[in-house]
Protein backbone atom coordinates (compact mmCIF):
# COMPACT_ATOMS: atom_id res chain seq x y z
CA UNK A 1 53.02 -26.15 -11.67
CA UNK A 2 50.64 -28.49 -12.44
CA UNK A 3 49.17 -28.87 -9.08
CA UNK A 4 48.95 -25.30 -9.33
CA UNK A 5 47.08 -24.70 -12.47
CA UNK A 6 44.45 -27.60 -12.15
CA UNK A 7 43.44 -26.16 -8.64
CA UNK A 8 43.05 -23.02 -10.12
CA UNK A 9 40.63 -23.71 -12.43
CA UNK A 10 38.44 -25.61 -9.94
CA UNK A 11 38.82 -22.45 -7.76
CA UNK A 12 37.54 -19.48 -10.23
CA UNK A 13 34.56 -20.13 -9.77
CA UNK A 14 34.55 -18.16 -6.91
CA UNK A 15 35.28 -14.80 -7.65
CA UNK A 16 32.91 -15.15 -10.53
CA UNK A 17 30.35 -15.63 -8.20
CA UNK A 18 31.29 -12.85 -6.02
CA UNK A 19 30.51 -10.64 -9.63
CA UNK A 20 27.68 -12.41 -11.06
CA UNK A 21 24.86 -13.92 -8.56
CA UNK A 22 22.77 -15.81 -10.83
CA UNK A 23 19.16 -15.58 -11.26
CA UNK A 24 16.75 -17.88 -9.85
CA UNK A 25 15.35 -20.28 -12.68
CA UNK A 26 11.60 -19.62 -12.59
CA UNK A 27 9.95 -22.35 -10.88
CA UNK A 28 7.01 -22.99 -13.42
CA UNK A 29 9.18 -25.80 -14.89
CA UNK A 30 8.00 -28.60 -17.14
CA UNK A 31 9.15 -30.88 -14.44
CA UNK A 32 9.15 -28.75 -11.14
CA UNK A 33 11.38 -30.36 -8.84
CA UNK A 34 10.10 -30.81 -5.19
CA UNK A 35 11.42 -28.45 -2.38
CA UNK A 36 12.81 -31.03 -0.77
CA UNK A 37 12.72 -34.21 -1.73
CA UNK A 38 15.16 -36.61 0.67
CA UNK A 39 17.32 -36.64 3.65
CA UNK A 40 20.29 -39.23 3.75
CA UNK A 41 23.60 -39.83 5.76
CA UNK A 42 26.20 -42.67 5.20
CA UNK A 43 29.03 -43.94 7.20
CA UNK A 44 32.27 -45.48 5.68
CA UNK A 45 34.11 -48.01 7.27
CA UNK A 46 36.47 -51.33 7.70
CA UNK A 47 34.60 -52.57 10.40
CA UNK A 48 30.74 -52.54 7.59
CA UNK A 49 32.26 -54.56 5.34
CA UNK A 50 31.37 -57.90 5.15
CA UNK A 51 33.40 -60.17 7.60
CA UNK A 52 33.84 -56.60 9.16
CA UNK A 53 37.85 -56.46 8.98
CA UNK A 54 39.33 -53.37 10.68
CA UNK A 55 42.04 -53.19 8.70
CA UNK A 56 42.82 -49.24 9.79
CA UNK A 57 44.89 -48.41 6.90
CA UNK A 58 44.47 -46.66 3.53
CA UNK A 59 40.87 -45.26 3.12
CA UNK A 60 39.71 -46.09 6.87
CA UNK A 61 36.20 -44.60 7.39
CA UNK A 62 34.05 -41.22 5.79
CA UNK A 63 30.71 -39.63 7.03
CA UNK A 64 28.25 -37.83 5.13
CA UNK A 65 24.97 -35.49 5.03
CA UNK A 66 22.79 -35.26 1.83
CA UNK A 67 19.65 -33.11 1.46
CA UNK A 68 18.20 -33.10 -1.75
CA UNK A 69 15.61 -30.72 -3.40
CA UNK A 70 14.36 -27.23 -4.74
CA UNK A 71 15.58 -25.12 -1.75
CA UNK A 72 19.24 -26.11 -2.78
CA UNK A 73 18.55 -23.62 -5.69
CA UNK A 74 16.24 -21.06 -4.43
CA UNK A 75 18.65 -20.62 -1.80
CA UNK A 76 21.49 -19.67 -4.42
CA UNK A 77 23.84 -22.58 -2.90
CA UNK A 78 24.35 -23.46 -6.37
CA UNK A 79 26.25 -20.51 -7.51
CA UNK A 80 29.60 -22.00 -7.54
CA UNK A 81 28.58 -25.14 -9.66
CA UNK A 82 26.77 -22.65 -11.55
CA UNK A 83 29.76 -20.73 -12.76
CA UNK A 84 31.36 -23.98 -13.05
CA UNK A 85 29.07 -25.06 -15.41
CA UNK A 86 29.30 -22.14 -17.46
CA UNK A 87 33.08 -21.63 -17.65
CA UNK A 88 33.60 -25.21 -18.93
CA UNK A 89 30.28 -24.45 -21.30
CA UNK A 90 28.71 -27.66 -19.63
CA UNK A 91 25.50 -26.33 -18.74
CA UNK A 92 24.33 -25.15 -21.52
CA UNK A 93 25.50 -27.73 -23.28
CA UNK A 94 23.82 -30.63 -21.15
CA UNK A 95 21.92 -29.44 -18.78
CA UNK A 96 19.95 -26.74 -19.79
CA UNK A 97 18.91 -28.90 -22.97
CA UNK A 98 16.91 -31.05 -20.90
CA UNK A 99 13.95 -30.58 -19.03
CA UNK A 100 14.27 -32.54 -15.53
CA UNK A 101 17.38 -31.44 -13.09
CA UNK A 102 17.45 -32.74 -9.57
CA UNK A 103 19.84 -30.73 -6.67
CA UNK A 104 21.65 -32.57 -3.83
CA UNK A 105 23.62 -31.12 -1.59
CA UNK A 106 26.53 -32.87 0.39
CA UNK A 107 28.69 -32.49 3.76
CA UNK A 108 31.17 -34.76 4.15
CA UNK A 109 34.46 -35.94 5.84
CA UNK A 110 37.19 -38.81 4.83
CA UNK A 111 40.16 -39.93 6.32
CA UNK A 112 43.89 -42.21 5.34
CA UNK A 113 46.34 -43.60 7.53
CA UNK A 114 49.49 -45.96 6.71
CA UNK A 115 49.18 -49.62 8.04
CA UNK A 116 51.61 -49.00 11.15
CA UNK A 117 49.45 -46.00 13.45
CA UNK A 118 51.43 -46.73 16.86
CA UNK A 119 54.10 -44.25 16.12
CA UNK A 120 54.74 -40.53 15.61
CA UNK A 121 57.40 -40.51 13.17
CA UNK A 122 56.09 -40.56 9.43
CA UNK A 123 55.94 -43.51 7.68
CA UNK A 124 58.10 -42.75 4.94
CA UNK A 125 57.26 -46.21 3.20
CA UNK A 126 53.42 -46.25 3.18
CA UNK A 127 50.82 -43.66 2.49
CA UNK A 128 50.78 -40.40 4.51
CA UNK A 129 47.52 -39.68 6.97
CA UNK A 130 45.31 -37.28 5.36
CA UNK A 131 41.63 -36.07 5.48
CA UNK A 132 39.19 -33.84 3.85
CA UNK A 133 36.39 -31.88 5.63
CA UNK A 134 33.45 -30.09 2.93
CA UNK A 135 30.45 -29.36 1.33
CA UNK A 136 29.64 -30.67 -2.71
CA UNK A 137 26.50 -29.33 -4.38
CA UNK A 138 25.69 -31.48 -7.36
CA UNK A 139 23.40 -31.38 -9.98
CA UNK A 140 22.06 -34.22 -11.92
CA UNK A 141 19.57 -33.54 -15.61
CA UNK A 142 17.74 -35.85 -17.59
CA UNK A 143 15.42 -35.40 -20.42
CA UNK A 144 11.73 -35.83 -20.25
CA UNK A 145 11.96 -37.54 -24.03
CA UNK A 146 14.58 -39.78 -23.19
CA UNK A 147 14.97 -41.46 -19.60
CA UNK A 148 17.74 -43.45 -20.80
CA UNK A 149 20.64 -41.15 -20.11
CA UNK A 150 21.64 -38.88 -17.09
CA UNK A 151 24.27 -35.91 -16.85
CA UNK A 152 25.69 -34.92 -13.93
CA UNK A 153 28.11 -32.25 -12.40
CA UNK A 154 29.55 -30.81 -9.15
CA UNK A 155 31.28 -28.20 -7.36
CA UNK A 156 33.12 -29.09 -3.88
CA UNK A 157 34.93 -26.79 -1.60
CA UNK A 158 36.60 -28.58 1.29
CA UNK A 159 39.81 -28.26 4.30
CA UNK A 160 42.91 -30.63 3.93
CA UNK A 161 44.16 -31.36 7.16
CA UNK A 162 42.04 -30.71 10.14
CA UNK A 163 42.18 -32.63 13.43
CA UNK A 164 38.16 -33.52 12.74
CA UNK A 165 39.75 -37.60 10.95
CA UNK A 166 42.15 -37.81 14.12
CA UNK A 167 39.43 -37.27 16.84
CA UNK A 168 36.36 -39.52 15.14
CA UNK A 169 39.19 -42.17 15.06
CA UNK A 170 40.70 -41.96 18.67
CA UNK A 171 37.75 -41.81 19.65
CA UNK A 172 36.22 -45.25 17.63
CA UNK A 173 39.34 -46.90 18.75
CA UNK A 174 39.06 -46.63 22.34
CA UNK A 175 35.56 -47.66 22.46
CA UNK A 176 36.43 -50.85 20.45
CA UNK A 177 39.12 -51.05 23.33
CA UNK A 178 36.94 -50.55 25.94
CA UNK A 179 34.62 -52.80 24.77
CA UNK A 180 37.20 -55.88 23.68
CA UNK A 181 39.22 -55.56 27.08
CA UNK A 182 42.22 -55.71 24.18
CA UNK A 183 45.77 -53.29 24.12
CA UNK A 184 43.97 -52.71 20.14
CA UNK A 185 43.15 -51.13 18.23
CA UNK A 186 45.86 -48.31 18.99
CA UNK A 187 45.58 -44.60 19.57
CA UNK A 188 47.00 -43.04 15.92
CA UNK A 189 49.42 -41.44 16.74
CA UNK A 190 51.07 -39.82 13.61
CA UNK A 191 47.87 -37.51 12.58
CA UNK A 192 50.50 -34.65 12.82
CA UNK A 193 52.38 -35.81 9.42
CA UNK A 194 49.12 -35.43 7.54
CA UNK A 195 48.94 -33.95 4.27
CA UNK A 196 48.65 -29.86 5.09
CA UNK A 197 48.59 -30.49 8.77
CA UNK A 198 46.83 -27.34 10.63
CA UNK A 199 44.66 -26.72 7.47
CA UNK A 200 44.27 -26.09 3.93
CA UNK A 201 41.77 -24.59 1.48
CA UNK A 202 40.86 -27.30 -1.72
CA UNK A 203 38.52 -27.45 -4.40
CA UNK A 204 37.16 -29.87 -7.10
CA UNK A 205 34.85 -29.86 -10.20
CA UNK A 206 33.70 -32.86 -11.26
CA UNK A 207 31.16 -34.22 -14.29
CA UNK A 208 29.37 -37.64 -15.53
CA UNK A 209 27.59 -39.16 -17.46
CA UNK A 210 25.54 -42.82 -17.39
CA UNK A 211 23.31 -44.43 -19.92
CA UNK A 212 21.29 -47.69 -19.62
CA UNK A 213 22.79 -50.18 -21.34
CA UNK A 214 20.75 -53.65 -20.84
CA UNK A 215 18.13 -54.81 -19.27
CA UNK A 216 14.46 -53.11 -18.30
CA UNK A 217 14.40 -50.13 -20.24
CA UNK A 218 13.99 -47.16 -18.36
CA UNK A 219 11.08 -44.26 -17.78
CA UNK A 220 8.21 -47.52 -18.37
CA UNK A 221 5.59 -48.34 -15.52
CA UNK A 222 7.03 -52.19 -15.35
CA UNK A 223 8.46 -53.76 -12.56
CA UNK A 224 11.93 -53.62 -13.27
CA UNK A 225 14.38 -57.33 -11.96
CA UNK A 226 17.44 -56.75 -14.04
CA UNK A 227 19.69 -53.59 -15.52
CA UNK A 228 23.14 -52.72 -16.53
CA UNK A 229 24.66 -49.26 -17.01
CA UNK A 230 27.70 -47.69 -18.15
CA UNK A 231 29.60 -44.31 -18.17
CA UNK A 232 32.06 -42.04 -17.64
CA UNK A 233 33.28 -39.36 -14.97
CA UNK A 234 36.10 -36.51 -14.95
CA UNK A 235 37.01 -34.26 -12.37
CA UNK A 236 40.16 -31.72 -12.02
CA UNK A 237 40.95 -30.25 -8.09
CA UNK A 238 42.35 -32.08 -5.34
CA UNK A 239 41.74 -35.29 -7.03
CA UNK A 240 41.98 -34.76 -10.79
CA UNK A 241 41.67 -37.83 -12.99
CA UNK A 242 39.10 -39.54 -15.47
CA UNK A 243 36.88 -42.89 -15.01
CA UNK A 244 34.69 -45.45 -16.55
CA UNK A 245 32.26 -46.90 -14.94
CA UNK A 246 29.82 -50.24 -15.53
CA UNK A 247 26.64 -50.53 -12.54
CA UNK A 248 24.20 -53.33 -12.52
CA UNK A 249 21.29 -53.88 -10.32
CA UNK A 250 19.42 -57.23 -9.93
CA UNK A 251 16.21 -57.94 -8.04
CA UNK A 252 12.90 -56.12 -7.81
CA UNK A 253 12.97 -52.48 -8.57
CA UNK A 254 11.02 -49.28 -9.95
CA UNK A 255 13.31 -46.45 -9.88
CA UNK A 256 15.66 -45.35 -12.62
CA UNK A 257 19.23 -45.92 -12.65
CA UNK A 258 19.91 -42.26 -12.03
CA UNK A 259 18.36 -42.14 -8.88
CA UNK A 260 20.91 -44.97 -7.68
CA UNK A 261 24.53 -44.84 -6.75
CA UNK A 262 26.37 -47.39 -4.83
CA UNK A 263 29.09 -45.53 -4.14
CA UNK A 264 28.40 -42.94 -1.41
CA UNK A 265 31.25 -40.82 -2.19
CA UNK A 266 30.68 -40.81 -6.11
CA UNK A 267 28.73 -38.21 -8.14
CA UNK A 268 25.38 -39.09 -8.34
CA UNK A 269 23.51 -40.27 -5.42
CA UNK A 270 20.83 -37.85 -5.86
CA UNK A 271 17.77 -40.15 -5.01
CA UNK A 272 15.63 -37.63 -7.18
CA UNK A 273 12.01 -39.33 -6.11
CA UNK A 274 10.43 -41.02 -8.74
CA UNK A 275 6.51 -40.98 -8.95
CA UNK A 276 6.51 -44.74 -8.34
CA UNK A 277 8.32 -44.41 -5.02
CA UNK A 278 4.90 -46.42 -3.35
CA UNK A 279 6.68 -49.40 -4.49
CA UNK A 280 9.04 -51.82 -1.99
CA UNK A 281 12.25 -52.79 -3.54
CA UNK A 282 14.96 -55.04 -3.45
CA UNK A 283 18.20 -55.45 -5.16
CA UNK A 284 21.47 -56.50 -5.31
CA UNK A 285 24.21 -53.92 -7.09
CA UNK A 286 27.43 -54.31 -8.40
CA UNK A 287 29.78 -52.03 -10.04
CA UNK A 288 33.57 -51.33 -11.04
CA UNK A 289 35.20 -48.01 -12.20
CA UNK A 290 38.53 -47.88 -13.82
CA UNK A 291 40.32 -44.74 -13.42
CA UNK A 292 43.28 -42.80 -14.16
CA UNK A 293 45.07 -40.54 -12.12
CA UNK A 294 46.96 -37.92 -12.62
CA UNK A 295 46.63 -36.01 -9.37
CA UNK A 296 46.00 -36.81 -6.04
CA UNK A 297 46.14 -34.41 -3.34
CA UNK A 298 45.54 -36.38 -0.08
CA UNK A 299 48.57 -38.58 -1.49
CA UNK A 300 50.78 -36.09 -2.67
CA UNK A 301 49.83 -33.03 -1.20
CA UNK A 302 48.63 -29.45 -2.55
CA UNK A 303 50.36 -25.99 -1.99
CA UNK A 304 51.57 -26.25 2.13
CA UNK A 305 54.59 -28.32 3.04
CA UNK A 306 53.43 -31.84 4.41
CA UNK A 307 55.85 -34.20 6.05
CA UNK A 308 55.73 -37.16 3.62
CA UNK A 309 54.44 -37.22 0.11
CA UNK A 310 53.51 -39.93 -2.67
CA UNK A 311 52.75 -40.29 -5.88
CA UNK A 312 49.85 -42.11 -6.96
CA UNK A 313 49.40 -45.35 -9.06
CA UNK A 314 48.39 -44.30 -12.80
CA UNK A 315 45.39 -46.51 -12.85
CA UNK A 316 43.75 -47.98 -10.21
CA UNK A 317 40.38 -50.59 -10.24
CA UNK A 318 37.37 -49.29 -7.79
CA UNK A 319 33.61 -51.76 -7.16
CA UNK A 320 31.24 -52.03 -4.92
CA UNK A 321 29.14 -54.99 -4.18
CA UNK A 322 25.77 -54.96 -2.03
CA UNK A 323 22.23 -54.69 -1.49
CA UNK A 324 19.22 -52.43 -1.11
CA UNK A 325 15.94 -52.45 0.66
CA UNK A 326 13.30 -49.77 0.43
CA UNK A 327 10.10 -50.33 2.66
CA UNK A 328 7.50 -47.62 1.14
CA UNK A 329 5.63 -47.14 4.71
CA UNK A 330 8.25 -45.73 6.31
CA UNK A 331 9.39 -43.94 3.13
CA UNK A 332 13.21 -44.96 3.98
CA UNK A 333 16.27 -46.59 1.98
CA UNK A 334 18.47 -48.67 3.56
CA UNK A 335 21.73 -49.50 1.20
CA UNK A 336 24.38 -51.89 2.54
CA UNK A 337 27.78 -51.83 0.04
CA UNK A 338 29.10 -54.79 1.71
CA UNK A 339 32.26 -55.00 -0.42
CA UNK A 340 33.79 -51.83 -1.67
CA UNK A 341 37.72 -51.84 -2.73
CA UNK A 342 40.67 -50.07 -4.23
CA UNK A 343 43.24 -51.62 -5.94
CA UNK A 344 46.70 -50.12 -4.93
CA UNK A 345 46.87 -46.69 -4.74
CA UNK A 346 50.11 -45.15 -4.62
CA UNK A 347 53.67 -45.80 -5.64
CA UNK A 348 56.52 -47.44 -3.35
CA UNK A 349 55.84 -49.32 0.03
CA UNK A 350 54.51 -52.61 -0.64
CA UNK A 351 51.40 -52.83 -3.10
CA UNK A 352 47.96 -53.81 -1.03
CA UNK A 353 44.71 -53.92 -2.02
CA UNK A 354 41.68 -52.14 0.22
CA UNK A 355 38.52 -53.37 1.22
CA UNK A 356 35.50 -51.24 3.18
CA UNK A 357 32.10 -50.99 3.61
CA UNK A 358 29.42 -48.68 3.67
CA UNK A 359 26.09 -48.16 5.17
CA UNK A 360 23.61 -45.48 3.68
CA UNK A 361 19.99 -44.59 5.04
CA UNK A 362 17.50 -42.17 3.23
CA UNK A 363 14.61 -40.67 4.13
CA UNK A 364 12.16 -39.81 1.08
CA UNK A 365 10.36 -37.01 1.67
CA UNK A 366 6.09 -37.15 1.22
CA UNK A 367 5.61 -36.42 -2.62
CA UNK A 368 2.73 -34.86 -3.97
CA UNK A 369 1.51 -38.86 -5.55
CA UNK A 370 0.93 -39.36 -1.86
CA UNK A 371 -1.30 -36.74 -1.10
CA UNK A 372 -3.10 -37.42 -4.52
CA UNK A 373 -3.51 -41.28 -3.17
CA UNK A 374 -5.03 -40.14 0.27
CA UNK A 375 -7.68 -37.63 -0.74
């Protein structure tokens, strides 16, 4: 029942779309956001972390595609987080109340497996396999008076339980096989048992909110070496639960805080291009998120019959640890989280820890500061 009714909610805002097809925001904005702004893709991973362990188990690898910009908007792909935003009264409450909003849109994949993957029968003592294939559209606002706090929300709609997790892996394995000459990593061969095997239709709506804490204070022309952040997120779908979250960034650095995420997967990430973008930076990040959880689809499964079910751990500890280089003539990102982790996730089995890494590249798109510079 509850699965039921928290699914629900993240999934009404279709229909309401269907009805209402809202208007494009006029584009004579106080801060008109470029058309598009940057181009990034990440890759998830064991084998990125640092020592590069392929542990194969728990969260084992995720992919992703962001574009960011105008276009996401003009092109109306925002309706869903749009009616989001309204039912839950969050737009108008925080983001039409300030003057800068930034659009990102985001295609991506995950995957789980249990520790033991050379056998077909489920693992009824470890976490089931389970993956998620789809497409977020976020929205991030700030105000022009205040650069010190961000809000953010998001709309995903996504597919439990395609082969798309079982093929990138079988495929990565035997290559590492082929390579090493070794009878491992093995074929998985329990993708079958996964969480709505054959397909399912999911949703989520998440929000957040960070605000500078320490440090340089943001929206000033200085060059920036140390600052510390803190917040909070929510979201209710396929994973429904609520988070705190405490980022710090250490080095030499002239964007805000907003336009940085170390987590790939986490809301945010927009890399909204900041008019000092000329600028090479440097940095080390850290960051940890507490979080409770109350539901957990890709552990204990939504509305179609799955093999093997758990429940989740009430709390759980999430960081990320790494660095970040951006070189300005090549107008491109490179952000290395060398030591993500999960405390453990679900109940029964026995209790482990997971590490991973993560490897994100963006390309900033030419802003209108660098036409200004070259006339």
């Amino acid at each position: 029942m509850l699965k039921s009714l928290l699914l629900g909610l993240a999934l009404v805002a279709f229909p309401l779309t269907a009805q209402q097809q809202p208007e494009d925001p006029p584009l004579e904005l106080e801060f008109p956001e470029g058309k598009f702004t940057a181009f990034s893709f990440f890759v998830e991973n064991d084998l990125v972390q640092a020592g590069g362990r392929n542990e194969d188990r728990n969260y084992t690898g995720g992919f992703g595609f962001q574009f960011n910009g105008r276009f996401i908007r003009m092109a109306h792909l925002t309706a869903p987080l749009d009616a989001s935003d309204g039912l839950t009264r969050f737009s108008k409450k925080k983001h039409e109340v300030r003057e800068r909003h930034y659009h990102s849109l985001l295609v991506f994949g995950t995957g789980f497996t249990p520790d033991n993957l050379n056998t077909e029968e489920p693992v009824l003592d470890d976490r089931p396999y389970a993956s998620l294939v789809g497409i977020a559209v976020r929205r991030l606002s700030v105000s022009n008076a205040s650069f010190d706090h961000a809000w953010s929300s998001e709309f995903a709609v996504a597919m439990l339980g395609l082969g798309v997790a079982e093929s990138v892996q079988t495929t990565l394995h035997r290559r590492l096989r082929a390579r090493s000459g070794l009878e491992v990593p093995y074929d998985p061969l329990g993708w079958e048992n996964q969480i709505s095997d054959g397909g399912e239709l999911t949703a989520l709506y998440r929000i957040g909110y960070e605000a500078h804490l320490a440090g340089a204070k943001p929206g000033t022309p200085e060059r920036r070496h140390f600052q510390l952040t803190g917040g909070f997120g929510a979201s209710a779908g396929y994973y429904t639960n609520a988070n705190l979250l405490l980022n710090a960034r250490l080095g030499w650095f002239d964007t805000e805080f907003w336009e940085f995420t170390p987590n790939a997967m986490s809301l945010g990430n927009q890399v909204a291009r900041s008019d000092r973008r000329s600028n090479w930076e440097l940095f080390a990040f850290a960051g940890v998120r507490p979080r409770l959880n109350i539901y957990n689809a890709l552990l204990q499964g939504q509305f179609a019959a799955s093999v093997h079910t758990v429940d989740p751990k009430p709390v759980t500890l999430e960081w990320d640890l790494g660095v970040a280089l951006y070189v300005p003539r090549i107008r491109t990102q490179v952000t290395w989280n060398a030591f993500a982790g999960r405390t453990p996730e679900f109940e029964g089995g026995t209790p482990r820890t997971h590490t991973w890494g993560s490897i994100i590249v963006t390309f900033v798109a030419r802003g209108k500061q660098d036409d200004d510079r070259e006339q």
